[in-house]
PDB file of N, CA and C in Angstrom:
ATOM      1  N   UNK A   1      99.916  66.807 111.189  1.00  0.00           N
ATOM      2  CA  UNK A   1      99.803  67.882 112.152  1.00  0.00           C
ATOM      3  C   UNK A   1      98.430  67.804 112.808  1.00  0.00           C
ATOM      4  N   UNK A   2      98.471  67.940 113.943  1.00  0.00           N
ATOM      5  CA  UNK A   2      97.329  67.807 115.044  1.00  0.00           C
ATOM      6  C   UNK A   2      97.108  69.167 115.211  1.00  0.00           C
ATOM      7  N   UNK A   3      95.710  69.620 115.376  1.00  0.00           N
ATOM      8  CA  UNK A   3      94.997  70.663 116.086  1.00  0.00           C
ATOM      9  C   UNK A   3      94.766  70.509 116.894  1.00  0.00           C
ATOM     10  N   UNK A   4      94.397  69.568 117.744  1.00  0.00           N
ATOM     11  CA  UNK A   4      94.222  69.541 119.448  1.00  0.00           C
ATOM     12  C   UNK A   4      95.206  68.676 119.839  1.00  0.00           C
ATOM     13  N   UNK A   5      95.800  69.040 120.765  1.00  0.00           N
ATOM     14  CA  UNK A   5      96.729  68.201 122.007  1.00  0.00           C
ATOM     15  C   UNK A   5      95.512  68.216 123.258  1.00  0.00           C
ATOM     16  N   UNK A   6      96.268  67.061 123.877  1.00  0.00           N
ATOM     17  CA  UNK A   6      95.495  66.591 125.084  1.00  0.00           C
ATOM     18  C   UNK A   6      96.395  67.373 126.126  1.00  0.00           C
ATOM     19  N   UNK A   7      95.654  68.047 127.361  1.00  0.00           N
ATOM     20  CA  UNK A   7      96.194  68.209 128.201  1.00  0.00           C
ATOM     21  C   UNK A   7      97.819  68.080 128.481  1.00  0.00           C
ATOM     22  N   UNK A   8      97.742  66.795 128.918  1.00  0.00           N
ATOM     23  CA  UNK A   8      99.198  66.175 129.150  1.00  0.00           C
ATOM     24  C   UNK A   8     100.290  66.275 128.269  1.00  0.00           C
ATOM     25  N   UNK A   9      99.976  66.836 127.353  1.00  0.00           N
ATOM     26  CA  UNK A   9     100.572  66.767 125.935  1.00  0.00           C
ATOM     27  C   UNK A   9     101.115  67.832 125.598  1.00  0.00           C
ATOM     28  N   UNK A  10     100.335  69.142 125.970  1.00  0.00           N
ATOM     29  CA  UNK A  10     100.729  70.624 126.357  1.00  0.00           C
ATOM     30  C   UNK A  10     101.962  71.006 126.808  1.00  0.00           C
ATOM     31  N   UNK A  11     103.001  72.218 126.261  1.00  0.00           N
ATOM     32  CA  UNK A  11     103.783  72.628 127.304  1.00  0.00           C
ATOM     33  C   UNK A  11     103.007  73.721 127.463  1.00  0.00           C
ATOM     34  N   UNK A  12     104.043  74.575 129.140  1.00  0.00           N
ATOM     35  CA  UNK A  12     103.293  75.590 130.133  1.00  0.00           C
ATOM     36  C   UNK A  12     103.488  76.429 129.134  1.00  0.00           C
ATOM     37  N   UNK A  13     102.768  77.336 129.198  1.00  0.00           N
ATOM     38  CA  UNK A  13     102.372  78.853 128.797  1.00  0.00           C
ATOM     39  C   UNK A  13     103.918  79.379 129.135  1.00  0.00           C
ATOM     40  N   UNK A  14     104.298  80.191 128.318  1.00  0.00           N
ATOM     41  CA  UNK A  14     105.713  80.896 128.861  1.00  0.00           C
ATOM     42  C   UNK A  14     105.115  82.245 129.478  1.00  0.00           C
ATOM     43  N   UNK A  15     106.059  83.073 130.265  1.00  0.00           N
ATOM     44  CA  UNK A  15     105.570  83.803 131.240  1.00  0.00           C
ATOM     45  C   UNK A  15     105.154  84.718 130.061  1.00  0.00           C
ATOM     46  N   UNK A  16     103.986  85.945 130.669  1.00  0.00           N
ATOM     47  CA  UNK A  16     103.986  87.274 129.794  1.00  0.00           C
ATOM     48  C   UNK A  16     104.995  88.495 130.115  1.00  0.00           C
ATOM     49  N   UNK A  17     105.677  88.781 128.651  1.00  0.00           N
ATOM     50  CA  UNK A  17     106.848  89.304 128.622  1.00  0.00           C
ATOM     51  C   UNK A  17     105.856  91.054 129.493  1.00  0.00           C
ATOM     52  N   UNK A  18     107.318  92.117 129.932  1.00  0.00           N
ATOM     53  CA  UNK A  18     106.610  93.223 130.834  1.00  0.00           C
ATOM     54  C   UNK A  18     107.130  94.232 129.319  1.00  0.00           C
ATOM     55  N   UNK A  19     106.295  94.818 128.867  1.00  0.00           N
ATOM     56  CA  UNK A  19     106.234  95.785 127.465  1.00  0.00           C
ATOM     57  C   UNK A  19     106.023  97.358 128.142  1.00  0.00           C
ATOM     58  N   UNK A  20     106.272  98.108 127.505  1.00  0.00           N
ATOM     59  CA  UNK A  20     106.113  99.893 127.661  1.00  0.00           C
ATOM     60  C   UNK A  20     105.197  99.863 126.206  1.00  0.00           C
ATOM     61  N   UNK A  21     104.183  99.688 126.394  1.00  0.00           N
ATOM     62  CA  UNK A  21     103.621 100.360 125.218  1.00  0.00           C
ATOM     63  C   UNK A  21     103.600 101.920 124.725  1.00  0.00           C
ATOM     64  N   UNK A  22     103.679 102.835 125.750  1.00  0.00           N
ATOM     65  CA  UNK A  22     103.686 103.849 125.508  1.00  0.00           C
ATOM     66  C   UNK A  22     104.674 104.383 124.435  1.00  0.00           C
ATOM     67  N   UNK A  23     105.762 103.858 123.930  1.00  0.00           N
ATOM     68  CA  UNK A  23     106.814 104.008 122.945  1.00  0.00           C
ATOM     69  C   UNK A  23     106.210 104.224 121.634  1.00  0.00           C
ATOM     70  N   UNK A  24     105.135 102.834 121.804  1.00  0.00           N
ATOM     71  CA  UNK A  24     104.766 102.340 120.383  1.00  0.00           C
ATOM     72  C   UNK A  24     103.590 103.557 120.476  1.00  0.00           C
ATOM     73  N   UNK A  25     102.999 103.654 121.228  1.00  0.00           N
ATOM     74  CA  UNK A  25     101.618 104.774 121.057  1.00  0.00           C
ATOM     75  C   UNK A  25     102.755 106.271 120.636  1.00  0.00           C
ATOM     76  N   UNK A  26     103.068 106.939 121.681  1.00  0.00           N
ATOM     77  CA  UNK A  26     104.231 108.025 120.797  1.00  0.00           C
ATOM     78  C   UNK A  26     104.826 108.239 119.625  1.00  0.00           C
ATOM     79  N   UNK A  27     105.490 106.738 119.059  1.00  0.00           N
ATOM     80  CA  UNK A  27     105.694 106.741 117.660  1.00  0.00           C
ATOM     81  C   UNK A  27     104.479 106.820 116.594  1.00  0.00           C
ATOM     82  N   UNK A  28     103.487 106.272 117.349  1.00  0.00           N
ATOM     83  CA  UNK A  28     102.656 106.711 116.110  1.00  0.00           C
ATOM     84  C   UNK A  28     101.970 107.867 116.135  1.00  0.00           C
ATOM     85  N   UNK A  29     102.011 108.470 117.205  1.00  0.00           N
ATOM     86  CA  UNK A  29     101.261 110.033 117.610  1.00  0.00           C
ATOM     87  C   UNK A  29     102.443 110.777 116.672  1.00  0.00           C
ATOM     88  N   UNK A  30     103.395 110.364 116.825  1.00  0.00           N
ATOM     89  CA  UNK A  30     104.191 111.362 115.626  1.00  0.00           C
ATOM     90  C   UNK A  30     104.121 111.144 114.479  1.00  0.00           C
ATOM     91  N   UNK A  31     103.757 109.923 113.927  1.00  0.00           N
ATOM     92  CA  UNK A  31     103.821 109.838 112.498  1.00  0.00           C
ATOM     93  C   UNK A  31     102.653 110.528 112.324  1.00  0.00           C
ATOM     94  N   UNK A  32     101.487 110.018 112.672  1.00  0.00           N
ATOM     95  CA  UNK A  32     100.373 111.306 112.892  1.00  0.00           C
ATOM     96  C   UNK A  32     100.531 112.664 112.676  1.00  0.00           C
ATOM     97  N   UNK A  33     101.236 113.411 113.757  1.00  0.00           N
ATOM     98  CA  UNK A  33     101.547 114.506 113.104  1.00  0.00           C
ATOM     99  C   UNK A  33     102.330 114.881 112.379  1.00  0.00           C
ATOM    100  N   UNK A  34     103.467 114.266 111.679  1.00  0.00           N
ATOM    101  CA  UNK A  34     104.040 114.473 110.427  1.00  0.00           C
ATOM    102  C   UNK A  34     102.839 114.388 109.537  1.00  0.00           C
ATOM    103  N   UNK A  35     102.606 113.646 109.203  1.00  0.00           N
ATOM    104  CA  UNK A  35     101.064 113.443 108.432  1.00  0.00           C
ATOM    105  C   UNK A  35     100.404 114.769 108.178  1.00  0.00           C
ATOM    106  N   UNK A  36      99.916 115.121 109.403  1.00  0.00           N
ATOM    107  CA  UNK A  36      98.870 116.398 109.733  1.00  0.00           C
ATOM    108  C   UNK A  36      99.631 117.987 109.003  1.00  0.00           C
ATOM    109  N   UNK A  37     100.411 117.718 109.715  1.00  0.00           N
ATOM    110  CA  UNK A  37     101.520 118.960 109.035  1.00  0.00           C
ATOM    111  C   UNK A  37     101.727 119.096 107.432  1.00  0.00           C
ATOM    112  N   UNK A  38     102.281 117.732 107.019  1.00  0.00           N
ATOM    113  CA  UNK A  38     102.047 117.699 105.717  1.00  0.00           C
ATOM    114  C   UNK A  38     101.007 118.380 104.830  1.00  0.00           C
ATOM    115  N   UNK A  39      99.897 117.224 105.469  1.00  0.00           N
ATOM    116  CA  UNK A  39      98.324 117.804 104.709  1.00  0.00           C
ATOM    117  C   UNK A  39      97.927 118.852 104.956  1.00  0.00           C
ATOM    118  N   UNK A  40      98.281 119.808 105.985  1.00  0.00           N
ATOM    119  CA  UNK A  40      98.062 121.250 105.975  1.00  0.00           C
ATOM    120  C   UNK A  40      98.775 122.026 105.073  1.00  0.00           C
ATOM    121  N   UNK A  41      99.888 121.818 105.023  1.00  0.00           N
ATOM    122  CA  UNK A  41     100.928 122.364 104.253  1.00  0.00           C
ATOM    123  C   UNK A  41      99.989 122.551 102.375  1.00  0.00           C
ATOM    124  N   UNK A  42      99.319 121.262 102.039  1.00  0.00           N
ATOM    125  CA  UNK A  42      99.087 120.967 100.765  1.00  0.00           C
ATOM    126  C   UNK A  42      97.495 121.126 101.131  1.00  0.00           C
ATOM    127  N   UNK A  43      96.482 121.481 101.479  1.00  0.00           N
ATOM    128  CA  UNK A  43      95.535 121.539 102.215  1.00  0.00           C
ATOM    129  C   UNK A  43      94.485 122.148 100.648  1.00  0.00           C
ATOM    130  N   UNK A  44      95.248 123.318 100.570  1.00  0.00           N
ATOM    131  CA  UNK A  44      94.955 123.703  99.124  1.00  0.00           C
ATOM    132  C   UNK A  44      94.439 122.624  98.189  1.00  0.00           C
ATOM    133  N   UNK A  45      95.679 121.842  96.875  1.00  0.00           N
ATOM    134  CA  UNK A  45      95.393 121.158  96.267  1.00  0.00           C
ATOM    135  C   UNK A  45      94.605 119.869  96.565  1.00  0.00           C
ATOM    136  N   UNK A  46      94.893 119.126  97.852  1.00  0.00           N
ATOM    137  CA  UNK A  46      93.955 118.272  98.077  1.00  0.00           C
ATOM    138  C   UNK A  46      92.670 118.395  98.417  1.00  0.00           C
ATOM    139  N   UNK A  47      92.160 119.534  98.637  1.00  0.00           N
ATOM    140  CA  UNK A  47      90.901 119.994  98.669  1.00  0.00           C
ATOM    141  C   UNK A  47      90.311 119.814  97.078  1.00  0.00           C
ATOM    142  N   UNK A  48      91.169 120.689  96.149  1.00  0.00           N
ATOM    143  CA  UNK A  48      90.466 120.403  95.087  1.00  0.00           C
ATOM    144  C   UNK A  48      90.595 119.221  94.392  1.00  0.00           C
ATOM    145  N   UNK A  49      91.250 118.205  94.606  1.00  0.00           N
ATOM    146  CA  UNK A  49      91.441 117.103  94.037  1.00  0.00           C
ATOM    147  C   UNK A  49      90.209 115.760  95.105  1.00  0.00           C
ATOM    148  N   UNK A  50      89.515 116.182  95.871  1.00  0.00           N
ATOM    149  CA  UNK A  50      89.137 115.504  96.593  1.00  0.00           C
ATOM    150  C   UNK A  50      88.852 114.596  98.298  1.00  0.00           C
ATOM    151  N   UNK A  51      90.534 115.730  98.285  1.00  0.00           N
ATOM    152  CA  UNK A  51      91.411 113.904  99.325  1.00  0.00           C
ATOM    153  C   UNK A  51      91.087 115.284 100.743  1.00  0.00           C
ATOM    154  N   UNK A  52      90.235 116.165 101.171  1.00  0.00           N
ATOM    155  CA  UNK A  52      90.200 116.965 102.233  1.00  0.00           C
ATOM    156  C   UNK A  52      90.492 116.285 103.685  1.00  0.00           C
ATOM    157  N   UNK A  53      89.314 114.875 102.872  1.00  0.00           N
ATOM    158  CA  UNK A  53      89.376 114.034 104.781  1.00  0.00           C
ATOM    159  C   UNK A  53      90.255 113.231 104.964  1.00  0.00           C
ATOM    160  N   UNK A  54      91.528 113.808 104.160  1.00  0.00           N
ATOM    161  CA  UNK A  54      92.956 113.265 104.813  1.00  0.00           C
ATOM    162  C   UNK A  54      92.851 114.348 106.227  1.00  0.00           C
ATOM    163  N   UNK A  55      92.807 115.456 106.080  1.00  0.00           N
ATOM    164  CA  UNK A  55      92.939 115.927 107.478  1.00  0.00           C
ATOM    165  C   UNK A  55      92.165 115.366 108.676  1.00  0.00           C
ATOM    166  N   UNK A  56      91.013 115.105 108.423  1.00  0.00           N
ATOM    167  CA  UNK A  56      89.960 113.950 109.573  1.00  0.00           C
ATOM    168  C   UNK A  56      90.670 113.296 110.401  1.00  0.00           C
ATOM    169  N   UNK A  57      91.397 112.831 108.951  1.00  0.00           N
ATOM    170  CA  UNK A  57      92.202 110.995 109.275  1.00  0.00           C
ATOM    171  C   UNK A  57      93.035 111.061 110.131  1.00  0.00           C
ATOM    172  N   UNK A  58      94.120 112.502 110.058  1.00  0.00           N
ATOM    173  CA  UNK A  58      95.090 112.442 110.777  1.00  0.00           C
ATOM    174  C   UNK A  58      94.750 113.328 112.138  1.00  0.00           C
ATOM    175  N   UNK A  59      93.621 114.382 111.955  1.00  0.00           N
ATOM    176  CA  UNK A  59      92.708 114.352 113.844  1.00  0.00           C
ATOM    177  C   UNK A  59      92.796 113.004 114.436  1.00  0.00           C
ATOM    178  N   UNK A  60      91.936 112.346 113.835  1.00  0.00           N
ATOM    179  CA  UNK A  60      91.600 111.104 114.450  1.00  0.00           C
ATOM    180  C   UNK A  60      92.893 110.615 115.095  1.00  0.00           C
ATOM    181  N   UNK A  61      93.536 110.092 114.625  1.00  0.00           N
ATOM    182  CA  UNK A  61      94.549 109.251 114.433  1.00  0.00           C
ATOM    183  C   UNK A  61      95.558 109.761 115.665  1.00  0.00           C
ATOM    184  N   UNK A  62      95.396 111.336 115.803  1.00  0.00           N
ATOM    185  CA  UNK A  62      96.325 111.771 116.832  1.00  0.00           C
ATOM    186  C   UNK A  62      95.351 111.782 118.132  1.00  0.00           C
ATOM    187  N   UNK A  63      94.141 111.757 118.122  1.00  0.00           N
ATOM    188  CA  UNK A  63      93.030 111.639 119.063  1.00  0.00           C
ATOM    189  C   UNK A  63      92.853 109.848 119.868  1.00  0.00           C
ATOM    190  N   UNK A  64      92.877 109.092 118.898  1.00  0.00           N
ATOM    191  CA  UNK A  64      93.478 107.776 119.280  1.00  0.00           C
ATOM    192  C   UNK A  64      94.456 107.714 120.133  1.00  0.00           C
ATOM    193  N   UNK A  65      95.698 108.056 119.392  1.00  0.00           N
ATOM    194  CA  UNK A  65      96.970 107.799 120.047  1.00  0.00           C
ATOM    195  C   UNK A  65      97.133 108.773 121.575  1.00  0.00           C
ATOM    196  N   UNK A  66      96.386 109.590 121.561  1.00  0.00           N
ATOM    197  CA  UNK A  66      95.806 110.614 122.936  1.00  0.00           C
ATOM    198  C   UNK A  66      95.085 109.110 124.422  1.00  0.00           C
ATOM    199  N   UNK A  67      94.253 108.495 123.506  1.00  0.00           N
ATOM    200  CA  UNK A  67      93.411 107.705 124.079  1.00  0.00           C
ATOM    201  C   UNK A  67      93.992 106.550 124.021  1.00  0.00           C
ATOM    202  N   UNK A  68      94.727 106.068 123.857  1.00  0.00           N
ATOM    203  CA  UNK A  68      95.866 105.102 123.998  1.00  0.00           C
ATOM    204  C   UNK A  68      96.897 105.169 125.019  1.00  0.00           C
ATOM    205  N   UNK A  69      97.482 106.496 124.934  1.00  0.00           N
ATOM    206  CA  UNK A  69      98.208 106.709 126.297  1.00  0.00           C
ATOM    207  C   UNK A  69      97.603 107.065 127.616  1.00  0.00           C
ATOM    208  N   UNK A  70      96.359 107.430 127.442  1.00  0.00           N
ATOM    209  CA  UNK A  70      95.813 107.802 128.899  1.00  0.00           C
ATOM    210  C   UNK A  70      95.069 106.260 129.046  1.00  0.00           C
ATOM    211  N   UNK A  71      94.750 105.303 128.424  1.00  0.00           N
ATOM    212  CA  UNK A  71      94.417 103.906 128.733  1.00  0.00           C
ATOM    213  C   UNK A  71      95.291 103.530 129.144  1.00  0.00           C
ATOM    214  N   UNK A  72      96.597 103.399 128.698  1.00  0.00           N
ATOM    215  CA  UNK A  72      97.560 101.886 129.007  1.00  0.00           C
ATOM    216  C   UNK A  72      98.660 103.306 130.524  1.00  0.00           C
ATOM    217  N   UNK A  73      98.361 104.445 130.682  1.00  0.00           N
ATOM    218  CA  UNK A  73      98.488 104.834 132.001  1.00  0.00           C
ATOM    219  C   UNK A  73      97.589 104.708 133.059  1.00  0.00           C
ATOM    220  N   UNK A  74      96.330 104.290 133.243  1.00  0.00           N
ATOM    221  CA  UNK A  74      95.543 103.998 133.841  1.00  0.00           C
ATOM    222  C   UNK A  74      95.427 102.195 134.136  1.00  0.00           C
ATOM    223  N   UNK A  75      95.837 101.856 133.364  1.00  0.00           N
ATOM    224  CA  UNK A  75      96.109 100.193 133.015  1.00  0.00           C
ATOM    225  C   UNK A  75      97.091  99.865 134.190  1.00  0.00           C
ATOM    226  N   UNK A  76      98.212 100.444 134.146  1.00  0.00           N
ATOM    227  CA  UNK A  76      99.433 100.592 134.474  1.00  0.00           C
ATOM    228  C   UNK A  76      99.274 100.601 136.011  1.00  0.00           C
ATOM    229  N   UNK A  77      98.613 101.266 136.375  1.00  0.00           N
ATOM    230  CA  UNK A  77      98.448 101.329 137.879  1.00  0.00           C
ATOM    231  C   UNK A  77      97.394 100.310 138.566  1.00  0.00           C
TER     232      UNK A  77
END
């Protein structure tokens, strides 16, 4: 097995496929807030057990996926 091909040796690049990312950003803005909901729900015990900045995690995470869709809509145009 070769790591470099020569030029001539190359096939073309296949075209770049046209994607909706926005699907994939949505699905995870919801798992996100399933998440969030959860850890509120239990907000109590995981406080005293340690795990609080699970809630952080899942701000964040829905703050991302916020900033993900207003990128790849700005992209878009």
């Amino acid at each position: 097995m070769r790591l470099w091909l020569k030029d001539s040796e190359r096939r073309p690049d296949p075209a770049p496929l046209k994607t909706d990312d926005r699907t994939a950003f949505l699905v995870g803005m919801a798992l996100w807030l399933i998440a969030l909901v959860a850890v509120v729900v239990f907000v109590a015990p995981l406080d005293t057990h340690g795990f609080s900045w699970w809630l952080g995690t899942c701000l964040i995470g829905l703050v991302l996926g916020v900033a993900a869709l207003v990128y790849s809509k700005r992209r878009r145009r």
